[in-house]
PDB file of N, CA and C in Angstrom:
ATOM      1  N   UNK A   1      26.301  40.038  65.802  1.00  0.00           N
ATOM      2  CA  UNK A   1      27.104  38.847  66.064  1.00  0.00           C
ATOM      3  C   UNK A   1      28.342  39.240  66.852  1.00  0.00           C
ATOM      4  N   UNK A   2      28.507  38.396  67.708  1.00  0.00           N
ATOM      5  CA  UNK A   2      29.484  38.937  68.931  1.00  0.00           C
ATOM      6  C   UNK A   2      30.275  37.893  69.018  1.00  0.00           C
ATOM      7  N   UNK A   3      31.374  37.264  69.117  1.00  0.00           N
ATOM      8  CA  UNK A   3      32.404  36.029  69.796  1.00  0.00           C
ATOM      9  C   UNK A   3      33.105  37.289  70.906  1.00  0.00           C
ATOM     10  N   UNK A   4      33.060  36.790  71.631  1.00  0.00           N
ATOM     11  CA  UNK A   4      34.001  37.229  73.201  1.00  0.00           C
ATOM     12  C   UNK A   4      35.208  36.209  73.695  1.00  0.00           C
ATOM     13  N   UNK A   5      36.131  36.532  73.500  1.00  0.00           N
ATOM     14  CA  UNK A   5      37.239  35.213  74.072  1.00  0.00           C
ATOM     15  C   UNK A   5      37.596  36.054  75.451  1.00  0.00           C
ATOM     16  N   UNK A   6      37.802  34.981  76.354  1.00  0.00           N
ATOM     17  CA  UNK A   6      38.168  35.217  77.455  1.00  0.00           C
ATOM     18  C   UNK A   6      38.902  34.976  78.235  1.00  0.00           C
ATOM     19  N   UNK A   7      39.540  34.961  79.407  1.00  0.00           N
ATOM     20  CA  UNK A   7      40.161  33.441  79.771  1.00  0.00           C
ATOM     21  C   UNK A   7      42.048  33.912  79.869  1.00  0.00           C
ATOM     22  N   UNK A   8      42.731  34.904  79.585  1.00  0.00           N
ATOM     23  CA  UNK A   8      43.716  35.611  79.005  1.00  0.00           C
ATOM     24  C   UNK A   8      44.462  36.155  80.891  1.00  0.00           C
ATOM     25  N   UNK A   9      45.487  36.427  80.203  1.00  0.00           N
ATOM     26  CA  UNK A   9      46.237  36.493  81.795  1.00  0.00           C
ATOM     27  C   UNK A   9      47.990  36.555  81.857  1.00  0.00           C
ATOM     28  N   UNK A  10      48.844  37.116  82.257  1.00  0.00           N
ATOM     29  CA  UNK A  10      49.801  36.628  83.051  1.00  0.00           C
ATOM     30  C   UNK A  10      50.376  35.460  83.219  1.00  0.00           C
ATOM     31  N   UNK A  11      51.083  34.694  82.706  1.00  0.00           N
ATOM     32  CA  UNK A  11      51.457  33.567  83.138  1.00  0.00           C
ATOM     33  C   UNK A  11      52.938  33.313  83.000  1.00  0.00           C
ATOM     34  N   UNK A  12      53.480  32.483  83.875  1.00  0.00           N
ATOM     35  CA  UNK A  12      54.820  32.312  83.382  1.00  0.00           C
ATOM     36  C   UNK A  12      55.277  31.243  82.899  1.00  0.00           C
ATOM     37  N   UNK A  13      56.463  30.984  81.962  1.00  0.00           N
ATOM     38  CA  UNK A  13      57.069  30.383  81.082  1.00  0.00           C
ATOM     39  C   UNK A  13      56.826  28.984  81.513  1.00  0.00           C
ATOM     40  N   UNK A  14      56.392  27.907  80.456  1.00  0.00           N
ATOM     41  CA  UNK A  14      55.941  26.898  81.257  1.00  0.00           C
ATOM     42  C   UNK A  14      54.979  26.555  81.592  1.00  0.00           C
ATOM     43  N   UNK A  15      53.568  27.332  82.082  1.00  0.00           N
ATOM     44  CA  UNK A  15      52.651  27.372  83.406  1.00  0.00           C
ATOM     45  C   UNK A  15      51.050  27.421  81.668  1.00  0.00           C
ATOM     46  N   UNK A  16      50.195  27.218  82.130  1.00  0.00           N
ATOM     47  CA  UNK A  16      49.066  26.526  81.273  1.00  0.00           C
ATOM     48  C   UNK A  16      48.053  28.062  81.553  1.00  0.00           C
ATOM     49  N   UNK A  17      47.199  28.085  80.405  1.00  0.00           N
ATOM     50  CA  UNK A  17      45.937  29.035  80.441  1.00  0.00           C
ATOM     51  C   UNK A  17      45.069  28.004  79.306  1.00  0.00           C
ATOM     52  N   UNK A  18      43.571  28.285  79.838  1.00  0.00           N
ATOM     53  CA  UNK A  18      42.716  27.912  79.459  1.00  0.00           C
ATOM     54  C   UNK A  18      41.948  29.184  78.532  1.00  0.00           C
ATOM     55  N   UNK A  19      41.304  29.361  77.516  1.00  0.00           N
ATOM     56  CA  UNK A  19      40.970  30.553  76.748  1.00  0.00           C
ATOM     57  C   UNK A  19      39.233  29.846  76.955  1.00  0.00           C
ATOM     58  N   UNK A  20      38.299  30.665  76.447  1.00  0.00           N
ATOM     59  CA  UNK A  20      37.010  30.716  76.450  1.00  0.00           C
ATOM     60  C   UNK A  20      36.732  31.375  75.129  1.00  0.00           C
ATOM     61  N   UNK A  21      35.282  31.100  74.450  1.00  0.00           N
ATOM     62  CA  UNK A  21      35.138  31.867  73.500  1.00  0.00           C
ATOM     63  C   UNK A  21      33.443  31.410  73.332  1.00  0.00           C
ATOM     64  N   UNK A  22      32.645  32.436  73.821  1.00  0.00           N
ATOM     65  CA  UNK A  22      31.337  32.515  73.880  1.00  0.00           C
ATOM     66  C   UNK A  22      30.684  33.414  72.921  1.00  0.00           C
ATOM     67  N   UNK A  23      29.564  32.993  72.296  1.00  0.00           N
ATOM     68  CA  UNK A  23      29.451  33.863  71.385  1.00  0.00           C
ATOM     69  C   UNK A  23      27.764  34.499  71.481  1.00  0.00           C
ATOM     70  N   UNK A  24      27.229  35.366  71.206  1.00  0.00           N
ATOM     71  CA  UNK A  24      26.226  36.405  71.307  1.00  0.00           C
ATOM     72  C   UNK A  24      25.653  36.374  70.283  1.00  0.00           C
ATOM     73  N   UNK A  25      24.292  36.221  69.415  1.00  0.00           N
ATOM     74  CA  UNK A  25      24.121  36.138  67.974  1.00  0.00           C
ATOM     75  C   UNK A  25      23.781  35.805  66.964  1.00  0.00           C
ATOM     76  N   UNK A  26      24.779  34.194  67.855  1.00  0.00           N
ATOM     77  CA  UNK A  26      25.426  33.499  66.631  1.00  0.00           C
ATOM     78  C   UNK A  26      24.928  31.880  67.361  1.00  0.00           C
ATOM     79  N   UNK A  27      24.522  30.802  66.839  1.00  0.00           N
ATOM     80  CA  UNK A  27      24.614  29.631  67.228  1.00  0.00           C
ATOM     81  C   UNK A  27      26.318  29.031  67.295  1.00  0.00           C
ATOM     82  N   UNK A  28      27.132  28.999  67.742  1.00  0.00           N
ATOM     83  CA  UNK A  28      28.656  28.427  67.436  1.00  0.00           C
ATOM     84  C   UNK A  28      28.382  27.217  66.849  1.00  0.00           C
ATOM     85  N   UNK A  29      27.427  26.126  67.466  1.00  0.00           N
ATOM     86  CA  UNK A  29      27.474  24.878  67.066  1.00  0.00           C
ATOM     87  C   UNK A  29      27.132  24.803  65.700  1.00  0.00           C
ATOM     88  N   UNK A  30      26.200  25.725  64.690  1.00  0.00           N
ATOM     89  CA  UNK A  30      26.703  25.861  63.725  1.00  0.00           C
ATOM     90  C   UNK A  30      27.658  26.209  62.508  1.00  0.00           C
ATOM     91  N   UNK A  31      28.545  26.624  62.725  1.00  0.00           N
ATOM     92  CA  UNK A  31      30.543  26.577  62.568  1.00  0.00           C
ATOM     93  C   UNK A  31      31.484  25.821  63.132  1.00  0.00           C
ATOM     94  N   UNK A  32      32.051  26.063  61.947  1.00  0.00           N
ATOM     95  CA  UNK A  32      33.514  26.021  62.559  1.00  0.00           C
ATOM     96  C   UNK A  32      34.270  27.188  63.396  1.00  0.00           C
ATOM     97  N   UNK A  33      34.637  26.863  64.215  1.00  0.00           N
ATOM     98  CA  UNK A  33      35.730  28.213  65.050  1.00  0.00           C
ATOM     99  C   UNK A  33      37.397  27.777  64.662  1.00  0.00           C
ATOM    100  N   UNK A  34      37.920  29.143  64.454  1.00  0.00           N
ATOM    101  CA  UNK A  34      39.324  29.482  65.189  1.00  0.00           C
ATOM    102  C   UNK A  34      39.621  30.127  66.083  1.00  0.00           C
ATOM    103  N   UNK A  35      40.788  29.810  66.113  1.00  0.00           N
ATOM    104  CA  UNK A  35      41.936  30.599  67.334  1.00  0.00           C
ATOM    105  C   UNK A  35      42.832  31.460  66.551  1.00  0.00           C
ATOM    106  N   UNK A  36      43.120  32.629  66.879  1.00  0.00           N
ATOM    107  CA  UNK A  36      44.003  33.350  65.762  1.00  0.00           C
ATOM    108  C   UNK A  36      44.628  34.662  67.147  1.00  0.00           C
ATOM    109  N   UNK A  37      46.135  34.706  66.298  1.00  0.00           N
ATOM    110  CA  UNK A  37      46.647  35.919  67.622  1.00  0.00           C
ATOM    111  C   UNK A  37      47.369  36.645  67.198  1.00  0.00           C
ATOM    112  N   UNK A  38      47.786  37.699  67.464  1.00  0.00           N
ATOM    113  CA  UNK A  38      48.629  39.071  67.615  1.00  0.00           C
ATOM    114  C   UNK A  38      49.414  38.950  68.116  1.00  0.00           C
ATOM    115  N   UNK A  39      50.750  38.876  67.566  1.00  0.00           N
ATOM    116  CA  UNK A  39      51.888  38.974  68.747  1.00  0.00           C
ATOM    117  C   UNK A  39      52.581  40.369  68.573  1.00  0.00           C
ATOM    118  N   UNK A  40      52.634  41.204  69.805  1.00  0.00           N
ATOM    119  CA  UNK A  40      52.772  42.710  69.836  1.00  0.00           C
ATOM    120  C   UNK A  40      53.946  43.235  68.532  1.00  0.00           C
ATOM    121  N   UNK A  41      53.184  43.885  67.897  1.00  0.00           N
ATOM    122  CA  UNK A  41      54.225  44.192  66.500  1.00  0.00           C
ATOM    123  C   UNK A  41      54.083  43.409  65.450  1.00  0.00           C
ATOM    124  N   UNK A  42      53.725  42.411  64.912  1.00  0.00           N
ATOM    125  CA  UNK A  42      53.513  41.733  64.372  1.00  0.00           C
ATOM    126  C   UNK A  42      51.702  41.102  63.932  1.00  0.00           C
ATOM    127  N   UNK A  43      52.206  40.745  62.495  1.00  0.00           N
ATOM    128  CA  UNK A  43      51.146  40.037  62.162  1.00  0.00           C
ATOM    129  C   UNK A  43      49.588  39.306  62.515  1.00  0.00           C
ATOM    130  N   UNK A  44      48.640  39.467  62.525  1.00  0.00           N
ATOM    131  CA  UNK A  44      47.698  38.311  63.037  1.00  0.00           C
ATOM    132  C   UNK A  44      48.120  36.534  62.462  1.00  0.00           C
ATOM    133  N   UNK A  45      48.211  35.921  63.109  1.00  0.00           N
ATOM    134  CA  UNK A  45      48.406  34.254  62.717  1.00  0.00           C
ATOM    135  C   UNK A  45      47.413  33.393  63.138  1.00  0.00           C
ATOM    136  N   UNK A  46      47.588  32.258  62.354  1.00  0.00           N
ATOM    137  CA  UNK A  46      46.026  31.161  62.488  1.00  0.00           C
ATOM    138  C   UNK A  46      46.914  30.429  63.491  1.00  0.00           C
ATOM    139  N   UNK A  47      46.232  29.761  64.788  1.00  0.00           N
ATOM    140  CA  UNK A  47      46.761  29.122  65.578  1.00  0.00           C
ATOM    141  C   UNK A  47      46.163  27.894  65.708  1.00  0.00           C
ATOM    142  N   UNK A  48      44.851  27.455  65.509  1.00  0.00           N
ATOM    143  CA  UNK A  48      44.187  26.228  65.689  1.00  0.00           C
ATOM    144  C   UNK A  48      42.879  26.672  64.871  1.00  0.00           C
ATOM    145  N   UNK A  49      41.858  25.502  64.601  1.00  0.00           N
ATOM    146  CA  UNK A  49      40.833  25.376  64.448  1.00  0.00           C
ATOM    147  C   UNK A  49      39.881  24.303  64.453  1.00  0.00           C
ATOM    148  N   UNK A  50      38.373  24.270  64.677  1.00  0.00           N
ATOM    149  CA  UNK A  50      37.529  23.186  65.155  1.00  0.00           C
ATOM    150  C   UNK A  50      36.498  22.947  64.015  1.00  0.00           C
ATOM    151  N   UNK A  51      35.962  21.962  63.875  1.00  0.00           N
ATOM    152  CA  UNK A  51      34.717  21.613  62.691  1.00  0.00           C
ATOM    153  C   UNK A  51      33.867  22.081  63.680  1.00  0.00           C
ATOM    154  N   UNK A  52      32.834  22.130  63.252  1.00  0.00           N
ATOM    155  CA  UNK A  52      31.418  22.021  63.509  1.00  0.00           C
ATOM    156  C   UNK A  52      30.894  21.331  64.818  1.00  0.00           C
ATOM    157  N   UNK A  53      30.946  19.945  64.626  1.00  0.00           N
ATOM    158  CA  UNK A  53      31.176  18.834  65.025  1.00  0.00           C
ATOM    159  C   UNK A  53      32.091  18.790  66.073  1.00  0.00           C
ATOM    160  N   UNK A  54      33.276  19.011  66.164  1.00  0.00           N
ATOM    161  CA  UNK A  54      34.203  18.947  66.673  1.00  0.00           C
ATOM    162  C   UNK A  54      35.227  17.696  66.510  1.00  0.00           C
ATOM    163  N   UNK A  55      34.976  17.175  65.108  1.00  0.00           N
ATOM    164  CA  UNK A  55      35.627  15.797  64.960  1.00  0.00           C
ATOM    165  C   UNK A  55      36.712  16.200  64.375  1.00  0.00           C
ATOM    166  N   UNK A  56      37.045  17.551  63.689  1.00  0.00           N
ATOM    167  CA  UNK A  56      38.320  17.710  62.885  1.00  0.00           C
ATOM    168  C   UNK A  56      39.022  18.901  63.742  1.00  0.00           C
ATOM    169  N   UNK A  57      40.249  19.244  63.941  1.00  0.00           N
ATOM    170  CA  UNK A  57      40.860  19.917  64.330  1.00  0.00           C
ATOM    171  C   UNK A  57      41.985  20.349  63.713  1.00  0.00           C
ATOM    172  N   UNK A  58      42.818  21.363  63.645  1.00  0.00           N
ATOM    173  CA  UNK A  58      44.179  22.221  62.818  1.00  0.00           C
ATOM    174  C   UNK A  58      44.774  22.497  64.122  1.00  0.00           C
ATOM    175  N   UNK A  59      45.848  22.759  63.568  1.00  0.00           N
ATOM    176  CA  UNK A  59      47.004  23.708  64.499  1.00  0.00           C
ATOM    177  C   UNK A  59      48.051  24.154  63.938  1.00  0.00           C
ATOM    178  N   UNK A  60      48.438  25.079  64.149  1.00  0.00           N
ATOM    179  CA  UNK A  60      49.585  25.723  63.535  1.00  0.00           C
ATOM    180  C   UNK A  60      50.798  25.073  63.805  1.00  0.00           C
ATOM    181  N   UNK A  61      51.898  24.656  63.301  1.00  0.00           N
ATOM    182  CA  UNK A  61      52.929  24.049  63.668  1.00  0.00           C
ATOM    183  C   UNK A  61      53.626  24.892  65.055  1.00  0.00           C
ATOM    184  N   UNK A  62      53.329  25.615  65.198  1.00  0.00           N
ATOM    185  CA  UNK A  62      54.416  26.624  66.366  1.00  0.00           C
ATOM    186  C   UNK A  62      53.570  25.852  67.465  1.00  0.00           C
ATOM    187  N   UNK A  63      52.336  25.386  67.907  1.00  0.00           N
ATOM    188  CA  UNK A  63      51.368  25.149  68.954  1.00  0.00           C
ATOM    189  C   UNK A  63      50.647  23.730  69.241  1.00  0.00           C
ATOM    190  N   UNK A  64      51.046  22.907  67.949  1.00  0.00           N
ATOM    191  CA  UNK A  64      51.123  21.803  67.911  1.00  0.00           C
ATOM    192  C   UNK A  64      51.538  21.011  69.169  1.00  0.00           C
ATOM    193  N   UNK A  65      50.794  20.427  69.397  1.00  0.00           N
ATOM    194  CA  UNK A  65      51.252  19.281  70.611  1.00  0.00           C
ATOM    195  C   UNK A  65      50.908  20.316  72.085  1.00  0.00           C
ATOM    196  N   UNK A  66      51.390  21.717  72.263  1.00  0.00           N
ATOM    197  CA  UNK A  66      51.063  21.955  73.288  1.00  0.00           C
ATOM    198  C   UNK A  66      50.008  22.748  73.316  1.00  0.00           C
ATOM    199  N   UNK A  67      48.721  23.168  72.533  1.00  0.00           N
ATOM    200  CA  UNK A  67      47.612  23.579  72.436  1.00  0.00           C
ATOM    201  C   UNK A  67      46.490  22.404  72.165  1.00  0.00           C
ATOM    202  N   UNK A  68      45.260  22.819  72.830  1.00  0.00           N
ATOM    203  CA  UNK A  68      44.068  21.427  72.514  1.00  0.00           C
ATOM    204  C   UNK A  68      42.636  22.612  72.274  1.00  0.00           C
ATOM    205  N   UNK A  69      42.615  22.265  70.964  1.00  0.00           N
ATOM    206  CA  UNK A  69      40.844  22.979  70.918  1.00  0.00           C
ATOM    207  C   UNK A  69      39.839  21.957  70.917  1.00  0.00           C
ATOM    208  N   UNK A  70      38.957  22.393  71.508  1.00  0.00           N
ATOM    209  CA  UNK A  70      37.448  21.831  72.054  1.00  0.00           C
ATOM    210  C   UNK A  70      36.312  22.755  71.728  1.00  0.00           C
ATOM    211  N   UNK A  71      35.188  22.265  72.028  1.00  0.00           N
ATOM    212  CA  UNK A  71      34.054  22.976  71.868  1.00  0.00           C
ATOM    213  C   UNK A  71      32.956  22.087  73.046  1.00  0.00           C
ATOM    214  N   UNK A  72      32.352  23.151  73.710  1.00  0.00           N
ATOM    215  CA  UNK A  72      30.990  22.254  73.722  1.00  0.00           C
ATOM    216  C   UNK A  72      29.321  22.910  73.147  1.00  0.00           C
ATOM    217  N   UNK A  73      29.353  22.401  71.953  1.00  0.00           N
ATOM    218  CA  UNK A  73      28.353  23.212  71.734  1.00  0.00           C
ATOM    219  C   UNK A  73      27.090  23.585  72.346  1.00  0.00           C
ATOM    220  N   UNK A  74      26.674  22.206  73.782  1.00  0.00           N
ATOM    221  CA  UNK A  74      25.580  22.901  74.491  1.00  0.00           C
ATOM    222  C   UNK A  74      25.732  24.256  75.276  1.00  0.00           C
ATOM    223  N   UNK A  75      27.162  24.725  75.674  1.00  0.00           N
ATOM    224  CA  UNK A  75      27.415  25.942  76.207  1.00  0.00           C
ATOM    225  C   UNK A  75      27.177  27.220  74.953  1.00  0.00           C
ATOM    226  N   UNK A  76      27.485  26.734  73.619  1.00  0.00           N
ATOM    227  CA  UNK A  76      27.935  27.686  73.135  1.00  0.00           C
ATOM    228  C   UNK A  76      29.343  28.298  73.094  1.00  0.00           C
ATOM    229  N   UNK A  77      30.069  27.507  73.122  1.00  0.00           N
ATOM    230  CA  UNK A  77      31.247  28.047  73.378  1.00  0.00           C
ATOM    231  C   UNK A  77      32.445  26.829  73.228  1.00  0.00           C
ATOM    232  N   UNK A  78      33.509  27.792  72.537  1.00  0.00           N
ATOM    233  CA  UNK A  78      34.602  26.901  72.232  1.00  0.00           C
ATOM    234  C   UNK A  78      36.213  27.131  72.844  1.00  0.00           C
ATOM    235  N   UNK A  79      37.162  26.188  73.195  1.00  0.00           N
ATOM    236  CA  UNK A  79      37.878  26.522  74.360  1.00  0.00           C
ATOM    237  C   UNK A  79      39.049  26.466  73.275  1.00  0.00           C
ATOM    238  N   UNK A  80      40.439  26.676  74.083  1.00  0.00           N
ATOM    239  CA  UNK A  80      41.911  26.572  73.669  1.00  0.00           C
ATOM    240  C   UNK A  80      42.593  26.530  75.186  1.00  0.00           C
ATOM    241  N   UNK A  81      43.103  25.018  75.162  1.00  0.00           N
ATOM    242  CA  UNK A  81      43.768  25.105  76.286  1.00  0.00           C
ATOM    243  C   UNK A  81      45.401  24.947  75.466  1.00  0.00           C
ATOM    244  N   UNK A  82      45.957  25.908  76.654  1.00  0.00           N
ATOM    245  CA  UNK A  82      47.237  26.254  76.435  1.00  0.00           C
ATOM    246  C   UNK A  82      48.166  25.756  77.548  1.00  0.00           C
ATOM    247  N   UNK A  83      49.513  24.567  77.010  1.00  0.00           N
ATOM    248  CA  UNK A  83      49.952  23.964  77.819  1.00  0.00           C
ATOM    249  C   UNK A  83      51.627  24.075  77.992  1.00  0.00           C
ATOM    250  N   UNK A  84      52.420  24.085  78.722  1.00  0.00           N
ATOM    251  CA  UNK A  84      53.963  24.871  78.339  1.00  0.00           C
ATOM    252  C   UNK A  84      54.131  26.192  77.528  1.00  0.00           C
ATOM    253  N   UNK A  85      53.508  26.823  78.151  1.00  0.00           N
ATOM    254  CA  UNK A  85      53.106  27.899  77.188  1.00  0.00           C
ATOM    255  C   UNK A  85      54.826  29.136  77.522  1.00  0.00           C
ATOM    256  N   UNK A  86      55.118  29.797  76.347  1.00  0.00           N
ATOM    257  CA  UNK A  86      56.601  30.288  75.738  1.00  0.00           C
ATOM    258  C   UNK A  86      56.287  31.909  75.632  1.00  0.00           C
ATOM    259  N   UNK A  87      57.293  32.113  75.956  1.00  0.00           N
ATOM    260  CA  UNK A  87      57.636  33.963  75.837  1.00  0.00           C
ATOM    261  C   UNK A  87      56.325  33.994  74.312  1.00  0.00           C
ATOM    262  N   UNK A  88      56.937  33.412  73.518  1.00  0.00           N
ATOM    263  CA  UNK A  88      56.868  33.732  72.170  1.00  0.00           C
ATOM    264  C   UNK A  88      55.221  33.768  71.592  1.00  0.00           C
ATOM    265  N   UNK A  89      54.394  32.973  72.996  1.00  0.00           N
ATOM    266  CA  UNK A  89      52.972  32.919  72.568  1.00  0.00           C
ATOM    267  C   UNK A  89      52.329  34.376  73.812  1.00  0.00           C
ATOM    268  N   UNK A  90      53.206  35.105  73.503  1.00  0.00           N
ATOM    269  CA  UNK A  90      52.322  36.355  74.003  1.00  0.00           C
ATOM    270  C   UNK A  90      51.937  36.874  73.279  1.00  0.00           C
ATOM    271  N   UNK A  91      50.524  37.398  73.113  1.00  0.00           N
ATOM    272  CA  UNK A  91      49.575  37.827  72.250  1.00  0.00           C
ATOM    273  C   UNK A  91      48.244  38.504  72.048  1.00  0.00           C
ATOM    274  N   UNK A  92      47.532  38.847  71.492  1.00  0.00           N
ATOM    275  CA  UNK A  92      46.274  39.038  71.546  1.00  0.00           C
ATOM    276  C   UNK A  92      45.459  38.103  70.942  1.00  0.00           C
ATOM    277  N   UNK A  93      44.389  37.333  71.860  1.00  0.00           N
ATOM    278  CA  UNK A  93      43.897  36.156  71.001  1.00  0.00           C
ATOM    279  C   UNK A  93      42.596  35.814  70.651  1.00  0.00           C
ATOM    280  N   UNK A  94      42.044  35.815  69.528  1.00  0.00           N
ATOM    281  CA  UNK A  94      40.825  35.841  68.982  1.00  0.00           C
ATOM    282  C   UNK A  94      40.363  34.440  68.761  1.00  0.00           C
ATOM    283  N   UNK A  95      38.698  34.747  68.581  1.00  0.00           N
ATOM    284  CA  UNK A  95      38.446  33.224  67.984  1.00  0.00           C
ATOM    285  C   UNK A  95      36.898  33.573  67.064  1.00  0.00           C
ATOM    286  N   UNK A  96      37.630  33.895  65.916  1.00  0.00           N
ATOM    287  CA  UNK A  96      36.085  34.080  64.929  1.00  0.00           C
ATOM    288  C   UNK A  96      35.746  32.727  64.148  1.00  0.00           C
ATOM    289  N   UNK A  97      34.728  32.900  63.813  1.00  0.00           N
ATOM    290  CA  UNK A  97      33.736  31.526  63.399  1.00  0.00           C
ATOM    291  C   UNK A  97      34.226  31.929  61.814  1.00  0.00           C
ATOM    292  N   UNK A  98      34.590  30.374  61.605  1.00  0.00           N
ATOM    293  CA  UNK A  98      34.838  30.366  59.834  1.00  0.00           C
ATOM    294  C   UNK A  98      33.801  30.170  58.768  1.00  0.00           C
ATOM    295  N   UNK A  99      33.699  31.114  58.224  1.00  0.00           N
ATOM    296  CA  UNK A  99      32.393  31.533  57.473  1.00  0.00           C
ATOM    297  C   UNK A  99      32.496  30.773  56.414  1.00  0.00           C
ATOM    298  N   UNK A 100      33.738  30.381  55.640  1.00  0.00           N
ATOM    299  CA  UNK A 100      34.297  30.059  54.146  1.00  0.00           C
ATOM    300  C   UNK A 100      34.436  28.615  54.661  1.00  0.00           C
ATOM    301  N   UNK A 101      34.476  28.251  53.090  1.00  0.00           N
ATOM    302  CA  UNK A 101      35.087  26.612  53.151  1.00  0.00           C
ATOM    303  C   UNK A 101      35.835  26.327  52.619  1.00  0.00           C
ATOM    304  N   UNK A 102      37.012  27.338  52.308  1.00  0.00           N
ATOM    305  CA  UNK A 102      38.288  27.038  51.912  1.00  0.00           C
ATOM    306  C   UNK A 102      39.328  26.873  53.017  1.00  0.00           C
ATOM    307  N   UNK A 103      40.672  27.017  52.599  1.00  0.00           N
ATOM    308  CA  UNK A 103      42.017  26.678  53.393  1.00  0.00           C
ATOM    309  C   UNK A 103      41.643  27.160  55.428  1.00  0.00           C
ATOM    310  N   UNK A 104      41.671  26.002  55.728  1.00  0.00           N
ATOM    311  CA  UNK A 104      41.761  26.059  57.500  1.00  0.00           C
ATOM    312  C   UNK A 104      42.303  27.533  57.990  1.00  0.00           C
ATOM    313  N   UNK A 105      43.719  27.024  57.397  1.00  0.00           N
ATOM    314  CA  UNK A 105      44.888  27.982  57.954  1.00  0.00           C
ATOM    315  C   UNK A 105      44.823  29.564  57.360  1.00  0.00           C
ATOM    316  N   UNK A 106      44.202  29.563  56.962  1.00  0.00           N
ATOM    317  CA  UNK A 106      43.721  31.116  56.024  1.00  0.00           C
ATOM    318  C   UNK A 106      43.100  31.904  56.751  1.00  0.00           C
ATOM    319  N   UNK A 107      43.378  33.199  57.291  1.00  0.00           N
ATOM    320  CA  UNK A 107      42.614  33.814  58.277  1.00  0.00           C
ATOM    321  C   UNK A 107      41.663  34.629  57.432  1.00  0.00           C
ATOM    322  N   UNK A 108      41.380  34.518  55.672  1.00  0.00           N
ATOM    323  CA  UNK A 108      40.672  35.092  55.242  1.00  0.00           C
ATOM    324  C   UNK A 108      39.497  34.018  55.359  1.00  0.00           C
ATOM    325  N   UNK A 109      39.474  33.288  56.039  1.00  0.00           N
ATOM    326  CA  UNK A 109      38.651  32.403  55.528  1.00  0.00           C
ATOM    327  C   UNK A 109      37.226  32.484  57.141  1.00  0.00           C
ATOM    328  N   UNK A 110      38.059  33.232  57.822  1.00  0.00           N
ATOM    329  CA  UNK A 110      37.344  33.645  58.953  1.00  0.00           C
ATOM    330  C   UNK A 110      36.797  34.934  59.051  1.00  0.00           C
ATOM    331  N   UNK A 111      35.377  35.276  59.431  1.00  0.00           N
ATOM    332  CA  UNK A 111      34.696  37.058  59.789  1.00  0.00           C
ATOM    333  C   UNK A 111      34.637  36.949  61.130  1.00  0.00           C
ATOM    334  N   UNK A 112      34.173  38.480  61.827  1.00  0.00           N
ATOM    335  CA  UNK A 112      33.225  38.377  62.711  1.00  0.00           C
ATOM    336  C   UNK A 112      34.254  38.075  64.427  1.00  0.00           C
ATOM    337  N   UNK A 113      35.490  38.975  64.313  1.00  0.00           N
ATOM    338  CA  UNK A 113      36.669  38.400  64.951  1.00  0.00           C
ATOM    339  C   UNK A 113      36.228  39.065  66.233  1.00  0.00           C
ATOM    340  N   UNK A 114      36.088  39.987  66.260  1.00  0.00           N
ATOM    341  CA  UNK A 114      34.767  40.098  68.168  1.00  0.00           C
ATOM    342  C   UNK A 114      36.333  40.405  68.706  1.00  0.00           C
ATOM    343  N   UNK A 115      36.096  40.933  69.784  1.00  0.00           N
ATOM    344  CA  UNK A 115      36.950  41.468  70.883  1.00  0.00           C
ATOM    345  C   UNK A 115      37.921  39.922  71.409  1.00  0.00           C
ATOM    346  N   UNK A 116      39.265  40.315  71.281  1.00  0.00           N
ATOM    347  CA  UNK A 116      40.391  39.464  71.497  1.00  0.00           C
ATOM    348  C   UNK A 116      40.557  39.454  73.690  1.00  0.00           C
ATOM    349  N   UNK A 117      41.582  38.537  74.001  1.00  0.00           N
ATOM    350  CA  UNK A 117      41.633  38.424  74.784  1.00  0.00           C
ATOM    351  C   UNK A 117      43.249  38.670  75.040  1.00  0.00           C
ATOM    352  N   UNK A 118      44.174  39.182  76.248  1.00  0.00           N
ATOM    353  CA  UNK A 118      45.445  39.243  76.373  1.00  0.00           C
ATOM    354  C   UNK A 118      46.283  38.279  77.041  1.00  0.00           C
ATOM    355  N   UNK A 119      47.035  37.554  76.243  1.00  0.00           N
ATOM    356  CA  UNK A 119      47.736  36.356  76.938  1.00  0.00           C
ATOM    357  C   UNK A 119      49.408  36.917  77.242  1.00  0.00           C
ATOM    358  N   UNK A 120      50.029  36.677  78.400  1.00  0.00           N
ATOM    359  CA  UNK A 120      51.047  37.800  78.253  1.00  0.00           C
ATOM    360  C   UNK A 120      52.185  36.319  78.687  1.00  0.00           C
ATOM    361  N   UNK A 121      53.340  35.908  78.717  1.00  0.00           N
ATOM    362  CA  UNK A 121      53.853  34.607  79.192  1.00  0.00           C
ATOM    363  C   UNK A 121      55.274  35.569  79.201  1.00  0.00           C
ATOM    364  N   UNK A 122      55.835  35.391  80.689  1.00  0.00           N
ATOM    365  CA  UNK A 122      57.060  35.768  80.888  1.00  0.00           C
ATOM    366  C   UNK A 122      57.616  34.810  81.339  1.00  0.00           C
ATOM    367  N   UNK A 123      59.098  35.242  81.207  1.00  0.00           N
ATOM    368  CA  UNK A 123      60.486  34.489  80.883  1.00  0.00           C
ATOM    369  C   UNK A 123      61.043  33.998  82.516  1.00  0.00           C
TER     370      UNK A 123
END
C-alpha cells in the first residue's frame, strides 16, 4: 500500500498550491483520507480530512477557510488546495487513508502515511 502526495513547491506568501495524493494498492474511494504536515522542527499535525464519499470534511482551525479537500474517486486520488498560503504552512505534507473510526483530528487514527510532499512558502 502506497499513498504518494505530490503537487509541493516554492511558493510565496499569499500565492496558492494545489497538493495531489494518488494511491498504489489501495482503492482510496474506499476511505477516508487526510492531510497531515511537518513543520521543520516540530510536530506532525492533522490539517484536513475527507469521508469516503466525500460529503464530510475537517480542518484544522489554523487552515480553515483557506484550505479545500476534495477527492475524485474515479482518479483515485484525493486533492488539498491551498489558498493565501503563510510562512507558517511550510512543511512536509502527507495524506494517509484513515483506517479507524474514531476522532477525525487524531493522527492516530490514520496508517499507511507513504512518502510526504515539500511545501516551502516564503515571506
Amino acid at each position: 500500500v502506497q499513498l504518494q502526495a505530490s503537487g509541493g513547491g516554492l511558493v510565496q506568501a499569499g500565492g496558492s498550491l494545489t497538493l495531489s495524493c494518488a494511491a498504489s494498492g489501495l482503492m482510496v474511494s474506499s476511505y477516508s483520507v487526510g492531510w497531515s504536515r511537518q513543520p521543520p522542527g516540530k510536530e506532525r499535525e492533522f490539517v484536513a480530512a475527507i469521508g469516503w464519499s466525500g460529503g464530510s470534511t475537517y480542518y484544522a482551525e489554523s487552515v480553515q477557510g483557506r484550505f479545500t479537500i476534495s477527492r475524485d474517486n474515479a482518479k483515485n486520488t484525493v486533492y488539498l488546495q491551498m489558498n493565501d498560503l503563510k510562512p507558517e504552512d511550510t512543511a512536509v505534507y502527507y495524506c494517509p487513508p484513515k483506517f479507524y473510526s474514531g476522532n477525525w483530528f487524531r493522527l492516530s487514527e490514520y496508517a499507511y502515511w507513504g512518502q510526504g510532499t515539500q511545501v516551502t512558502v516564503s515571506s
